[in-house]
C-alpha atoms as a PDB file:
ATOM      1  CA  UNK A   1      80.339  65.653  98.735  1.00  0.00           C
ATOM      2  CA  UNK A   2      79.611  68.507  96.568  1.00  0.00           C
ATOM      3  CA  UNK A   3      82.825  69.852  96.407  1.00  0.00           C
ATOM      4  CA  UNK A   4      84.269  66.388  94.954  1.00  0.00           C
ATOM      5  CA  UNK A   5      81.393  67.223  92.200  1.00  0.00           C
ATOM      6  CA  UNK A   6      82.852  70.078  91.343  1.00  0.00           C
ATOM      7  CA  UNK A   7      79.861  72.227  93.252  1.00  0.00           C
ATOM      8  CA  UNK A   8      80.253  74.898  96.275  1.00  0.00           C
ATOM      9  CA  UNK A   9      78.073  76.317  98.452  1.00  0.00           C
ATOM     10  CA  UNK A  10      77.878  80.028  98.094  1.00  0.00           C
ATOM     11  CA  UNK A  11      75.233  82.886 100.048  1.00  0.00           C
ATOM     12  CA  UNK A  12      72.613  84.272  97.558  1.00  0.00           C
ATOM     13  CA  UNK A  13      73.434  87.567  99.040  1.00  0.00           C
ATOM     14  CA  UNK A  14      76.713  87.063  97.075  1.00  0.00           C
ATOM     15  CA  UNK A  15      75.335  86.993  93.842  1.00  0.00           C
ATOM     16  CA  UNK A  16      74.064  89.242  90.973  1.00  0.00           C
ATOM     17  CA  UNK A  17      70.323  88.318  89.629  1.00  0.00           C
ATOM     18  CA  UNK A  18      72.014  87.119  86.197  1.00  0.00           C
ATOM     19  CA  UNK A  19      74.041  84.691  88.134  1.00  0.00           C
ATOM     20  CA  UNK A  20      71.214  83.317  90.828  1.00  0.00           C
ATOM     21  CA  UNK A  21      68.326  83.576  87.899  1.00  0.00           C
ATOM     22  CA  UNK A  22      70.544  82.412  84.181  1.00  0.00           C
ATOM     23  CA  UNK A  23      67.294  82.625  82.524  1.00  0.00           C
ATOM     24  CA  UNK A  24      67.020  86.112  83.025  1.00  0.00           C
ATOM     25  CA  UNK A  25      69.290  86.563  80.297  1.00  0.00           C
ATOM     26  CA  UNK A  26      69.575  83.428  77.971  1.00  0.00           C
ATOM     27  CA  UNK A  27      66.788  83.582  75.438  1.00  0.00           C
ATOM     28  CA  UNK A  28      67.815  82.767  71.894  1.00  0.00           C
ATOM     29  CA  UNK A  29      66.468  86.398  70.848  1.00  0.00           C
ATOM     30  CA  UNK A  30      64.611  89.250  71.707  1.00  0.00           C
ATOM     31  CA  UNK A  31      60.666  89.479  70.325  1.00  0.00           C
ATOM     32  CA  UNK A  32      59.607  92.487  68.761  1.00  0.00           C
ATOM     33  CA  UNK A  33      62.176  93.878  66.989  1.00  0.00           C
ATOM     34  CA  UNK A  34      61.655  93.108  63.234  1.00  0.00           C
ATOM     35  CA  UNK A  35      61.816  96.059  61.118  1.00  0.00           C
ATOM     36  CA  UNK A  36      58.889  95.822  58.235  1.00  0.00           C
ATOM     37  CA  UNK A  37      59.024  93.615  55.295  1.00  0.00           C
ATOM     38  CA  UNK A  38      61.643  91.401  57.573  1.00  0.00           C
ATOM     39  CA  UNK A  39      59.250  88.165  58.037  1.00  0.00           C
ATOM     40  CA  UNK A  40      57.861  88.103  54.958  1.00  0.00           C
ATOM     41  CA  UNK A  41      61.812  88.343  53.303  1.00  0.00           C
ATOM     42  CA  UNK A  42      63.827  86.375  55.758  1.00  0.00           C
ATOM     43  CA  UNK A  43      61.567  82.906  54.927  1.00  0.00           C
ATOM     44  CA  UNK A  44      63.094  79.445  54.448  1.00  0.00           C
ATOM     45  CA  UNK A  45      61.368  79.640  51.067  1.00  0.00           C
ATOM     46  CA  UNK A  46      62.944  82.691  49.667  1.00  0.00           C
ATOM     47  CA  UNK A  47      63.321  82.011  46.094  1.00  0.00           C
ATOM     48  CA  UNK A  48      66.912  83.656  46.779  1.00  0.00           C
ATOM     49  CA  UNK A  49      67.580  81.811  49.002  1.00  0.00           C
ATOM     50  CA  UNK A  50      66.601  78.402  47.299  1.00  0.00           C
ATOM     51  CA  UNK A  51      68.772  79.523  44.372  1.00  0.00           C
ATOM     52  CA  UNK A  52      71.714  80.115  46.305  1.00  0.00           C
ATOM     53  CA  UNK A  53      71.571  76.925  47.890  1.00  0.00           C
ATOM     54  CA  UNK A  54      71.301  75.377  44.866  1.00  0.00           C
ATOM     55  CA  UNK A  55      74.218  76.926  43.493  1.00  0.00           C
ATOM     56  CA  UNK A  56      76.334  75.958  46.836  1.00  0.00           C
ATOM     57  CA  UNK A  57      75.095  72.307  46.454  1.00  0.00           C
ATOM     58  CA  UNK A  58      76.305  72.369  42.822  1.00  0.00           C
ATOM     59  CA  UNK A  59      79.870  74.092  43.488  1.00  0.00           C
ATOM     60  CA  UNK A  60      81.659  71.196  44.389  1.00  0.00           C
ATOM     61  CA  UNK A  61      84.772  71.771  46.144  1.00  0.00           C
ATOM     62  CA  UNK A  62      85.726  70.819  49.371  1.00  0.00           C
ATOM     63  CA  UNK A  63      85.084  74.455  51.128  1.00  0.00           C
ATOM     64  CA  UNK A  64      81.523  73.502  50.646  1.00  0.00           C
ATOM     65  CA  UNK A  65      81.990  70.695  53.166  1.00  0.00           C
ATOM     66  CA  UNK A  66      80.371  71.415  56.923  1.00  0.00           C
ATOM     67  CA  UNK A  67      82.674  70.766  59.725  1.00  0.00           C
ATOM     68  CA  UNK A  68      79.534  73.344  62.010  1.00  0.00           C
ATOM     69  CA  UNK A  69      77.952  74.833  59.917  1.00  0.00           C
ATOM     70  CA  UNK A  70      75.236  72.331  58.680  1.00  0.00           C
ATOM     71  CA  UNK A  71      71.814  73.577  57.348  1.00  0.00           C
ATOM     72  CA  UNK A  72      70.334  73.341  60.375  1.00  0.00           C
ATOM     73  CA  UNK A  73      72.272  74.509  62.643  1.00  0.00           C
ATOM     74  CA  UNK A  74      70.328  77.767  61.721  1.00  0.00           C
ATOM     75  CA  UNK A  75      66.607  77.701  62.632  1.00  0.00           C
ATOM     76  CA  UNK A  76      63.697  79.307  61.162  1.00  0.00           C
ATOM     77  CA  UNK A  77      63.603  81.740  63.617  1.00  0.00           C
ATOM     78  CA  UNK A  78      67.384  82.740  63.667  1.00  0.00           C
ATOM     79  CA  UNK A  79      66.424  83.693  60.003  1.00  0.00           C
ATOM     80  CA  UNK A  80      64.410  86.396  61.105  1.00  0.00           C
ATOM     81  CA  UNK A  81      66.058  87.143  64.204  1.00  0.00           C
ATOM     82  CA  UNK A  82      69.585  86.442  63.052  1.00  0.00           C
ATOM     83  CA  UNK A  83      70.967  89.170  65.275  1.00  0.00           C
ATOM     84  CA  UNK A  84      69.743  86.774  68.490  1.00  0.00           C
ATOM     85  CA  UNK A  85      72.031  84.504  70.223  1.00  0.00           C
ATOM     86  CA  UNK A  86      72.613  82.160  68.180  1.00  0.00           C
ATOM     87  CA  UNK A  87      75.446  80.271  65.833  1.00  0.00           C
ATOM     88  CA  UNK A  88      76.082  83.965  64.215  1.00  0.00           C
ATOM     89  CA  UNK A  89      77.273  85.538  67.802  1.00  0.00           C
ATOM     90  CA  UNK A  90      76.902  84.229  71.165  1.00  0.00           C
ATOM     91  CA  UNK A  91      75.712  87.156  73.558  1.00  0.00           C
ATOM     92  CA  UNK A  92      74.471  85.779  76.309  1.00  0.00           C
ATOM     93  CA  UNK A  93      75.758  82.433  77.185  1.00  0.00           C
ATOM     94  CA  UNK A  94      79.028  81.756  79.357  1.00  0.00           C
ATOM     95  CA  UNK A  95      80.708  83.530  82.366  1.00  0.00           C
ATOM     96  CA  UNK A  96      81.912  86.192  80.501  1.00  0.00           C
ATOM     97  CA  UNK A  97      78.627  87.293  78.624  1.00  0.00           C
ATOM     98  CA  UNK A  98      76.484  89.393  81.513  1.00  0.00           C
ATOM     99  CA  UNK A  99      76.124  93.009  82.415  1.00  0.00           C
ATOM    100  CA  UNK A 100      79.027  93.256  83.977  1.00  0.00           C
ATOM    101  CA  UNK A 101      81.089  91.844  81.308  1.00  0.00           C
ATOM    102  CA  UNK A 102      79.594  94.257  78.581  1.00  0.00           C
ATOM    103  CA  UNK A 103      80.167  97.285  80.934  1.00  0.00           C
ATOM    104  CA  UNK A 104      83.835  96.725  81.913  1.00  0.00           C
ATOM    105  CA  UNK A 105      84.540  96.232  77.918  1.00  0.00           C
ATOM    106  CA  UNK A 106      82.517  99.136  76.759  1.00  0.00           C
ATOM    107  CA  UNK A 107      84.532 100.998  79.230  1.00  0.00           C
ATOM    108  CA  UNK A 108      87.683  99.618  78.299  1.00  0.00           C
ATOM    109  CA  UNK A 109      87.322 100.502  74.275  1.00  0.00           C
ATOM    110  CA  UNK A 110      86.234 103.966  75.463  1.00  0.00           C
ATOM    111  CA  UNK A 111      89.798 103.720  76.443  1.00  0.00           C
ATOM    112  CA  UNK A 112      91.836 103.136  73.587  1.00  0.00           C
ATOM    113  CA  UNK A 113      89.277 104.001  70.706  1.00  0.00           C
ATOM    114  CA  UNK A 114      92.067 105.775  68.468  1.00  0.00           C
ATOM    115  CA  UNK A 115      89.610 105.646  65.834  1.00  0.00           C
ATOM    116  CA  UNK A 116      86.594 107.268  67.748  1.00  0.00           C
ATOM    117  CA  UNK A 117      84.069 104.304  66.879  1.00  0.00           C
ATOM    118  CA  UNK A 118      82.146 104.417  70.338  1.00  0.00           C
ATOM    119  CA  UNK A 119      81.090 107.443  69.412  1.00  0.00           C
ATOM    120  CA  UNK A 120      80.253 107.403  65.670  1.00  0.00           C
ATOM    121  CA  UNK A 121      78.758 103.674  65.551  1.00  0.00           C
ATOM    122  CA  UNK A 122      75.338 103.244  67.383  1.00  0.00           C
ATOM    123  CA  UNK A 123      73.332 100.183  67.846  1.00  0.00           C
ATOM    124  CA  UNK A 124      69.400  99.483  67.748  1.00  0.00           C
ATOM    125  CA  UNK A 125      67.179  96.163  68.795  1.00  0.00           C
ATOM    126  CA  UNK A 126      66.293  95.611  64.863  1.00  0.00           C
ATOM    127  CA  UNK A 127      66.298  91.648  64.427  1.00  0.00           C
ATOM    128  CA  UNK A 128      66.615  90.009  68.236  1.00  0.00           C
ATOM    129  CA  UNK A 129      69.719  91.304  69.508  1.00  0.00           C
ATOM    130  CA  UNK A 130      70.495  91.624  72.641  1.00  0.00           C
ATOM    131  CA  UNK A 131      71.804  94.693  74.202  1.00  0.00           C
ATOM    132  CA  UNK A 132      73.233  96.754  77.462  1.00  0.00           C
ATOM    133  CA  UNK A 133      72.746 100.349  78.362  1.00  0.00           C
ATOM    134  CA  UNK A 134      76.411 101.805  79.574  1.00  0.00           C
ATOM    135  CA  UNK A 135      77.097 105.255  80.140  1.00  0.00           C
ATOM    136  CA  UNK A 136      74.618 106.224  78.234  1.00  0.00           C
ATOM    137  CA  UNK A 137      75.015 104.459  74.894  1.00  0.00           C
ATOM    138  CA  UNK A 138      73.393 101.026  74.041  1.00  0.00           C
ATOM    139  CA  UNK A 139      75.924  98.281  72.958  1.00  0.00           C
ATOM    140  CA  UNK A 140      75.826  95.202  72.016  1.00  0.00           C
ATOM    141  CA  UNK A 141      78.559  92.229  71.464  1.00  0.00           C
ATOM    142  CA  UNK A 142      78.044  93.547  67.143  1.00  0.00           C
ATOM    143  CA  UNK A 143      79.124  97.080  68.188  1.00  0.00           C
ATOM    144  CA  UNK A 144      81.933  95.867  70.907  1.00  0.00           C
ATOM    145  CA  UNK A 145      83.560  93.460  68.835  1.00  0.00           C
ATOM    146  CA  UNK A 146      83.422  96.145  65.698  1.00  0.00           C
ATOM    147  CA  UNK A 147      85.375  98.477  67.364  1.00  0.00           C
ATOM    148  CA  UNK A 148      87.526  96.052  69.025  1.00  0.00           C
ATOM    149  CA  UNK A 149      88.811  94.269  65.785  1.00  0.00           C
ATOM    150  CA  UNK A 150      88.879  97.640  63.635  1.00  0.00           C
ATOM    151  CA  UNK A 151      90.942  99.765  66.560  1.00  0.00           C
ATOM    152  CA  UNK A 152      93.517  96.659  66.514  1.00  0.00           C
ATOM    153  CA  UNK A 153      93.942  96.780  63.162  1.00  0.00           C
ATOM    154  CA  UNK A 154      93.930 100.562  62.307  1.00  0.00           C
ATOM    155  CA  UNK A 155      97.163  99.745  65.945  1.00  0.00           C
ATOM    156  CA  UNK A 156      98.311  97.431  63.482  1.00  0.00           C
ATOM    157  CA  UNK A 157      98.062  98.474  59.901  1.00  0.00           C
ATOM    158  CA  UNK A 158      97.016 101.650  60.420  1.00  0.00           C
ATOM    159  CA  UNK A 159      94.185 101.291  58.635  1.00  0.00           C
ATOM    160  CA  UNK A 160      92.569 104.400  58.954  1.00  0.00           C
ATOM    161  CA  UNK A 161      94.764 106.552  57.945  1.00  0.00           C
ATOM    162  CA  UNK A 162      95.404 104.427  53.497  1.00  0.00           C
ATOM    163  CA  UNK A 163      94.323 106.480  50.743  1.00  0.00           C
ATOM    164  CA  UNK A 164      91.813 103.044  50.181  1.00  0.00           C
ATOM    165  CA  UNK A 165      91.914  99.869  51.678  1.00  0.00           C
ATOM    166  CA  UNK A 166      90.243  96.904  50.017  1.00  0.00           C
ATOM    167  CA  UNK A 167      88.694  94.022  52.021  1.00  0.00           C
ATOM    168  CA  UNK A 168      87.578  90.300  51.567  1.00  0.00           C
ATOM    169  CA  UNK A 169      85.879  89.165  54.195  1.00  0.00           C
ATOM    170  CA  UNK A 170      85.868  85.236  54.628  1.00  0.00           C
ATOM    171  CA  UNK A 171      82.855  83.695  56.633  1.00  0.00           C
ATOM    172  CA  UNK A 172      80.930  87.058  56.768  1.00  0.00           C
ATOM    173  CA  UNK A 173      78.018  85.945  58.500  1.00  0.00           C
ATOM    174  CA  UNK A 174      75.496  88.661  58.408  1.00  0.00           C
ATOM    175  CA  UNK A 175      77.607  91.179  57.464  1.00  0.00           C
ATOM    176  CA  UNK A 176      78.543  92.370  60.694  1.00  0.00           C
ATOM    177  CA  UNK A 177      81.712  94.211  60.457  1.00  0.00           C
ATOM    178  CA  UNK A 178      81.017  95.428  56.927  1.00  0.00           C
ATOM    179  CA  UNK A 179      78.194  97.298  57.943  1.00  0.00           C
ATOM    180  CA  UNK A 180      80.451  98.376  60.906  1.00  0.00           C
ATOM    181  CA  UNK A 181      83.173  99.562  58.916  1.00  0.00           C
ATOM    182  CA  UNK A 182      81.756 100.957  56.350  1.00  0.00           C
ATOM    183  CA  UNK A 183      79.941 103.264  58.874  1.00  0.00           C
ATOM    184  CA  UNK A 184      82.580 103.771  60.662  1.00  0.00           C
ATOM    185  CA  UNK A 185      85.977 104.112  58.122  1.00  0.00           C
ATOM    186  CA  UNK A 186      85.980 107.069  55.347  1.00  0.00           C
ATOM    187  CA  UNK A 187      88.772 105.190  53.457  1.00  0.00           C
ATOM    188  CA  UNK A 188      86.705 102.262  52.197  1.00  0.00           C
ATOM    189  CA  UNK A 189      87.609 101.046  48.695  1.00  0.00           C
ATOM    190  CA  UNK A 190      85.707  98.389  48.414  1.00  0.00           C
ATOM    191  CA  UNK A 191      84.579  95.644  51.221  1.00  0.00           C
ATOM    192  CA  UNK A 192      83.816  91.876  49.885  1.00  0.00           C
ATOM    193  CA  UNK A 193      81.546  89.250  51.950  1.00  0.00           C
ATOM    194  CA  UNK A 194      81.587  85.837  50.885  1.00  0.00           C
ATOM    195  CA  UNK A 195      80.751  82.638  52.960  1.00  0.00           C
ATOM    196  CA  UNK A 196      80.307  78.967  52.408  1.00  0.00           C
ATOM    197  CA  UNK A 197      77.359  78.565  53.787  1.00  0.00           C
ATOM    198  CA  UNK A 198      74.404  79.832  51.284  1.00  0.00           C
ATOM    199  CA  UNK A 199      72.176  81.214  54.444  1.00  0.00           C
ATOM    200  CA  UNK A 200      74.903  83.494  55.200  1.00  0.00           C
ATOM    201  CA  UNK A 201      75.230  84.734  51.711  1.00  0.00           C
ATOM    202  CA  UNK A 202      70.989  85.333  51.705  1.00  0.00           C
ATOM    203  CA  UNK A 203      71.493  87.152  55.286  1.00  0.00           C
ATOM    204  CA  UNK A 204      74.249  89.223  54.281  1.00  0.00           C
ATOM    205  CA  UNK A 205      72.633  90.406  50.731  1.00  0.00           C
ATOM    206  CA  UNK A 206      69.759  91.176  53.033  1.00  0.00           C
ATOM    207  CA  UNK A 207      71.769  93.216  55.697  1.00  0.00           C
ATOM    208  CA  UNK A 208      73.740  95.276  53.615  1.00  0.00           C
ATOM    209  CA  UNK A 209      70.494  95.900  51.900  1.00  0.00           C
ATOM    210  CA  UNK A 210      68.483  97.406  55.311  1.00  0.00           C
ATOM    211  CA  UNK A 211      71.570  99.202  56.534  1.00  0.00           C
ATOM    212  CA  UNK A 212      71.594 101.158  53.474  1.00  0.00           C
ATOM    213  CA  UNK A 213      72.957  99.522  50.689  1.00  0.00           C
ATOM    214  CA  UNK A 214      76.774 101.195  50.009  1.00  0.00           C
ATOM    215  CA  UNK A 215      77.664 100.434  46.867  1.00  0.00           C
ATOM    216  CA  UNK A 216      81.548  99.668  48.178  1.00  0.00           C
ATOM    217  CA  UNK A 217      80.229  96.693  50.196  1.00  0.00           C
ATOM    218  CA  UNK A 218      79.234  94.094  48.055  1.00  0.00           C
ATOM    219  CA  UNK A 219      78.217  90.120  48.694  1.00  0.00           C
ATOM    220  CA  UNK A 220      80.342  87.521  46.413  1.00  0.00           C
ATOM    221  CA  UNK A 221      78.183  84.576  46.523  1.00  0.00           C
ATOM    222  CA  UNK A 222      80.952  81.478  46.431  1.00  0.00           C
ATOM    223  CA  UNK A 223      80.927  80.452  42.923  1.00  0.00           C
ATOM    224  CA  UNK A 224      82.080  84.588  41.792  1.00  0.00           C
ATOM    225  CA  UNK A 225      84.680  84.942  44.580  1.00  0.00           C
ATOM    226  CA  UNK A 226      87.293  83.486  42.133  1.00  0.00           C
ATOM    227  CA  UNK A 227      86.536  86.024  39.351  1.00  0.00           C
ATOM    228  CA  UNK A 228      85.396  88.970  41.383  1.00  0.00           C
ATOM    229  CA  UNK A 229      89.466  89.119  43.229  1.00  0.00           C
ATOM    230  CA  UNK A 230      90.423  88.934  39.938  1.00  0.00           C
ATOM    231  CA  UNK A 231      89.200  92.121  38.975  1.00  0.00           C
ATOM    232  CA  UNK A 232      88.987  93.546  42.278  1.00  0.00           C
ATOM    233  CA  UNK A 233      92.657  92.985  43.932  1.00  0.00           C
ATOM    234  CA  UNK A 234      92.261  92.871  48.033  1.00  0.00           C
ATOM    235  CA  UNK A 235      94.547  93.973  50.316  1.00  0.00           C
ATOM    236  CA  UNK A 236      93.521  92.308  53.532  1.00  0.00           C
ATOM    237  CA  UNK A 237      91.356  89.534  54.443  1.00  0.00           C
ATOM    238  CA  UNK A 238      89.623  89.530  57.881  1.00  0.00           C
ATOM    239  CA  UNK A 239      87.957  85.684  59.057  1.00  0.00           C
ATOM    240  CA  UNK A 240      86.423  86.049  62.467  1.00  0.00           C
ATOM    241  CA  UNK A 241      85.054  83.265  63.976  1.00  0.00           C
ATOM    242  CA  UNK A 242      84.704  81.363  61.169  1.00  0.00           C
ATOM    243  CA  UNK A 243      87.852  79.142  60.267  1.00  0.00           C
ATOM    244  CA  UNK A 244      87.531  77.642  63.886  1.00  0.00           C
ATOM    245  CA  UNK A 245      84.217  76.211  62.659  1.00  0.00           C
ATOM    246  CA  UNK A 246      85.746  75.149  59.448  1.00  0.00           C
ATOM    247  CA  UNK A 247      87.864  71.618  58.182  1.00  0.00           C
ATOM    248  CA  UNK A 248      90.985  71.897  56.978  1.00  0.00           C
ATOM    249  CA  UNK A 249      90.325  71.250  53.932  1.00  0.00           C
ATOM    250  CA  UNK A 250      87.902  73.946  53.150  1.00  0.00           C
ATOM    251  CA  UNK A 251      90.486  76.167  55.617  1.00  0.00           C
ATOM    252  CA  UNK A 252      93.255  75.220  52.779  1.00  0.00           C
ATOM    253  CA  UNK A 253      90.734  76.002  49.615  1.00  0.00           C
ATOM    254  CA  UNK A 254      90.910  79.501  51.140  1.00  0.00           C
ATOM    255  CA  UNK A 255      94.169  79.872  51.810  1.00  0.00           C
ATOM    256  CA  UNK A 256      95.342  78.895  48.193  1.00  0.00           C
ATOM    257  CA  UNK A 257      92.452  81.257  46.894  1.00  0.00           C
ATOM    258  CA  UNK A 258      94.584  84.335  48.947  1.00  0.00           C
ATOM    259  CA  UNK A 259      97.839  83.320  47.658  1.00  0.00           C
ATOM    260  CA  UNK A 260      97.010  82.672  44.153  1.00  0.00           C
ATOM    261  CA  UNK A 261      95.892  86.674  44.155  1.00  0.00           C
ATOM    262  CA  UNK A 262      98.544  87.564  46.091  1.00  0.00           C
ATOM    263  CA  UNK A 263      96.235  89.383  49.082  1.00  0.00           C
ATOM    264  CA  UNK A 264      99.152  90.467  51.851  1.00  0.00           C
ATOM    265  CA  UNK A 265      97.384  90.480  54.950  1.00  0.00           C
ATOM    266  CA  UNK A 266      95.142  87.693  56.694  1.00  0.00           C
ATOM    267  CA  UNK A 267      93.361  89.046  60.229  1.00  0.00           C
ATOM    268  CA  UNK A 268      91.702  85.931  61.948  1.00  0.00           C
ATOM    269  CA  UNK A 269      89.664  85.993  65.274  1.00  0.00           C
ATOM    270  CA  UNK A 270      89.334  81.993  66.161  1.00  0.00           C
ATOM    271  CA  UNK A 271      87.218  80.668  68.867  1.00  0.00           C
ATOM    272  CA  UNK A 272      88.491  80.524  72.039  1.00  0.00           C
ATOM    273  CA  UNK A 273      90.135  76.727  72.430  1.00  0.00           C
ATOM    274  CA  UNK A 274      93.032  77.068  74.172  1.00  0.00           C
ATOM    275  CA  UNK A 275      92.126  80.811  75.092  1.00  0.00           C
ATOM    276  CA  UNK A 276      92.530  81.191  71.290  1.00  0.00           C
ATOM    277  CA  UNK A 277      96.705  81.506  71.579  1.00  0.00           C
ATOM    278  CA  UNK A 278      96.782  78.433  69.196  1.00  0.00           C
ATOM    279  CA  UNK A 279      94.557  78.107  66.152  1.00  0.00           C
ATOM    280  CA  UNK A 280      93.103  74.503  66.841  1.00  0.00           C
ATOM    281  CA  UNK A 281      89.586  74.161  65.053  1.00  0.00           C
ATOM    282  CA  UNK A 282      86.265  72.600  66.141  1.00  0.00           C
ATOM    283  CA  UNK A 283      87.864  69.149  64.673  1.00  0.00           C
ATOM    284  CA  UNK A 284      91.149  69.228  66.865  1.00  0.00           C
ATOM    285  CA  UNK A 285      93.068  70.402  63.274  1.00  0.00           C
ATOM    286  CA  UNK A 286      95.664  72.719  63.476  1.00  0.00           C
ATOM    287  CA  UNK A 287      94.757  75.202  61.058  1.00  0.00           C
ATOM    288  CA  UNK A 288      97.913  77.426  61.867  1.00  0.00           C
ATOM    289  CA  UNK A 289     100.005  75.069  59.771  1.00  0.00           C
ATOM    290  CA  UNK A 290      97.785  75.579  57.137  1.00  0.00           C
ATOM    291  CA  UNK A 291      97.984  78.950  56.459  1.00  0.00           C
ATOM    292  CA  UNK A 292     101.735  79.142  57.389  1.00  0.00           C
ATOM    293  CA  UNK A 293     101.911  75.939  54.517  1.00  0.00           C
ATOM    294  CA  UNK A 294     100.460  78.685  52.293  1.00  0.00           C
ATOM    295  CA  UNK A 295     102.974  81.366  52.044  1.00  0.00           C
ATOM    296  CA  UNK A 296     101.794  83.473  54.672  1.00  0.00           C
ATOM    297  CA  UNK A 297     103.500  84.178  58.465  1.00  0.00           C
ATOM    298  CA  UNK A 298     102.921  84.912  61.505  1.00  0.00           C
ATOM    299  CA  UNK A 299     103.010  88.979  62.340  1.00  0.00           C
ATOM    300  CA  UNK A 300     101.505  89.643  65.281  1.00  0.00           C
ATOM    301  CA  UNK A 301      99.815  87.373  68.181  1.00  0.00           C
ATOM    302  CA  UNK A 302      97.830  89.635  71.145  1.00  0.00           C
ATOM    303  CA  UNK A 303      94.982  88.740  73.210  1.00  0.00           C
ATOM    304  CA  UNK A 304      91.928  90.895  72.434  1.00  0.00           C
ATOM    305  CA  UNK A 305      92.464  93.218  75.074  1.00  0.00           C
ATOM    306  CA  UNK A 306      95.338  94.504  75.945  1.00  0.00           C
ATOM    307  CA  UNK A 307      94.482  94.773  79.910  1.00  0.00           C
ATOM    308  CA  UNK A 308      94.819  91.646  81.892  1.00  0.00           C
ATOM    309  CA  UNK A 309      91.801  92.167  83.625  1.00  0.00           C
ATOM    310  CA  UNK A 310      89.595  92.729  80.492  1.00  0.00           C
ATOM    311  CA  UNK A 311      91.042  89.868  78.955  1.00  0.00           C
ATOM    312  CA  UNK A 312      90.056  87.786  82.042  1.00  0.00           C
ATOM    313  CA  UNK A 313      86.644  89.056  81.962  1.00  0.00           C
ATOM    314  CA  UNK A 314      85.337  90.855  79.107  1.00  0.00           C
ATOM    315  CA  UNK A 315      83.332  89.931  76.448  1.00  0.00           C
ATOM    316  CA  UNK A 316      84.264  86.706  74.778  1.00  0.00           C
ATOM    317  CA  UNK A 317      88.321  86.115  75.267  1.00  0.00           C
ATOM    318  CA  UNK A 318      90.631  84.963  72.585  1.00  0.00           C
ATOM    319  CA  UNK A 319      93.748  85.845  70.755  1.00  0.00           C
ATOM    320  CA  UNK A 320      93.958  88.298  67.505  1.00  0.00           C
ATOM    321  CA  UNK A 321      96.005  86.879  64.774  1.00  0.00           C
ATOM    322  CA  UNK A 322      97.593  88.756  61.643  1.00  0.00           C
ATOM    323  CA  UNK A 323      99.605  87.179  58.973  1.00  0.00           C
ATOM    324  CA  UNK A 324     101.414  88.899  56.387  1.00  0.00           C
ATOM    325  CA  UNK A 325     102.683  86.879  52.911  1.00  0.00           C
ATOM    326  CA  UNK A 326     105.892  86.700  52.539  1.00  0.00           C
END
């Protein structure tokens, strides 16, 4: 009867603690990790905040239009701890999101690191993330993914090794991987974040800020982007996890934004429908089409690790993507 239910029987003995006890591990952040100031800055009632959302409301173009990303689908508290689990990055939610999981992939990009970020980028607890001790180093999904998406790209595009490289980062959340590459690549031109979504914009102005403020990353609230990549010419444009959670409309507002400044390289990370091999978004669109429709084809197509086993179960499966305009 259980079986037809889709259930099984299976010994405790059998099991790991995250497995028999979930909650161990799924909280929506970690407590006590705010740095000083944080609360008081990262309030609904920012007056930065307020003005940005005003500006958003007031831009009126069809990228502005939520498919996911509606106001409040981020929470007071993921304002303050927006490094939690949360809409930003999922860390501990799913089969492939426990101890286990973070060890084998921290091990795995300890393999093929070419550009030695295991060992230059470090992680703390600031602002509810969640994170794993292995071998000696704390990680956390921010760190894995960082090197992860950087090392395929240096594999790529060798991106490590140009005079300067220029990047416009679409759907920046936070600012994860800016901070991360900035830290972690010498060869930084200049690194644009820009978003839709006018908490993202706050969080990332605030980010950038804490982690030290590099003058070569800089936030492009969405009513400059047009302006600043006209003075500021880009050479590639990463979107991780964020046209999956976009319309195709908004997807194609983009798309004609790259073209129209002629930016040669597109690196997208979407979620993981259909294992992320096709790039289907949270609507059922294919937004694939779209940015083929848009000048710009299809270069390379690899899962995010190149070991069958790690793609199977490491962190958070799905397919890389890179485009280059013809």
């Amino acid at each position: 009867m259980l079986e037809s239910k889709g259930y099984h029987l299976v010994a405790s003995k059998r099991l790991y603690e995250w497995q028999t006890r979930p909650g161990v591990y799924f909280h929506t952040f970690r407590l006590g990790s705010l740095p000083a100031g944080a609360e008081a800055e990262l309030d609904p009632n920012n007056p930065r905040l307020l003005e940005l959302r005003r500006r958003y409301d007031q831009f009126g173009q069809s990228v502005t239009i939520p498919l996911v990303w509606r106001e409040d689908l981020v929470r007071p508290d993921d304002l303050k701890f927006f490094r939690g689990d949360n809409a930003y990055v999922w860390q501990v939610r799913g089969r492939d999101m426990n101890p286990l999981s973070y060890a084998l992939t921290a091990y795995y990009l300890q393999s093929i690191d070419r550009l030695r970020l295991m060992t230059s980028l470090e992680e703390d607890d600031a602002f509810g993330i969640f994170t794993f001790q292995v071998g000696g180093k704390l990680v956390s999904r921010d760190l894995l993914d960082s090197v992860n998406e950087l090392n395929f790209l240096h594999r790529e595009l060798a991106i490590g090794d140009w005079p300067r490289l220029n990047v416009l980062d679409i759907g920046a959340g936070y600012g994860r991987l800016a901070h991360r590459t900035m830290q972690g690549l010498g060869n930084i031109g200049s690194y644009l974040c820009t978003d839709a979504v006018a908490t993202s914009t706050f969080l990332s102005e605030y980010y950038l800020r804490f982690r030290g403020g590099d003058p070569r990353a800089r936030v492009v609230p969405l009513d400059e982007i047009e302006r600043q990549l006209s003075e500021s010419p880009v050479d590639l444009a990463v979107n991780i996890h964020s046209f999956s959670e976009c319309g195709a409309s908004a997807i194609a507002w983009w798309l004609a934004l790259l073209a129209r400044r002629s930016v040669r390289y597109l690196f997208v990370v979407p979620n993981a429908v259909e294992s992320g091999r096709g790039l289907i978004n949270h609507a059922g669109e294919d937004f694939g089409a779209v940015i083929e429709a848009h000048g710009y084809r299809p270069r390379t197509v690899a899962p995010k690790y190149a070991d069958p086993t790690v793609q199977q179960y490491g962190i958070a499966s799905t397919h890389y993507h890179l485009f280059e305009r013809s």
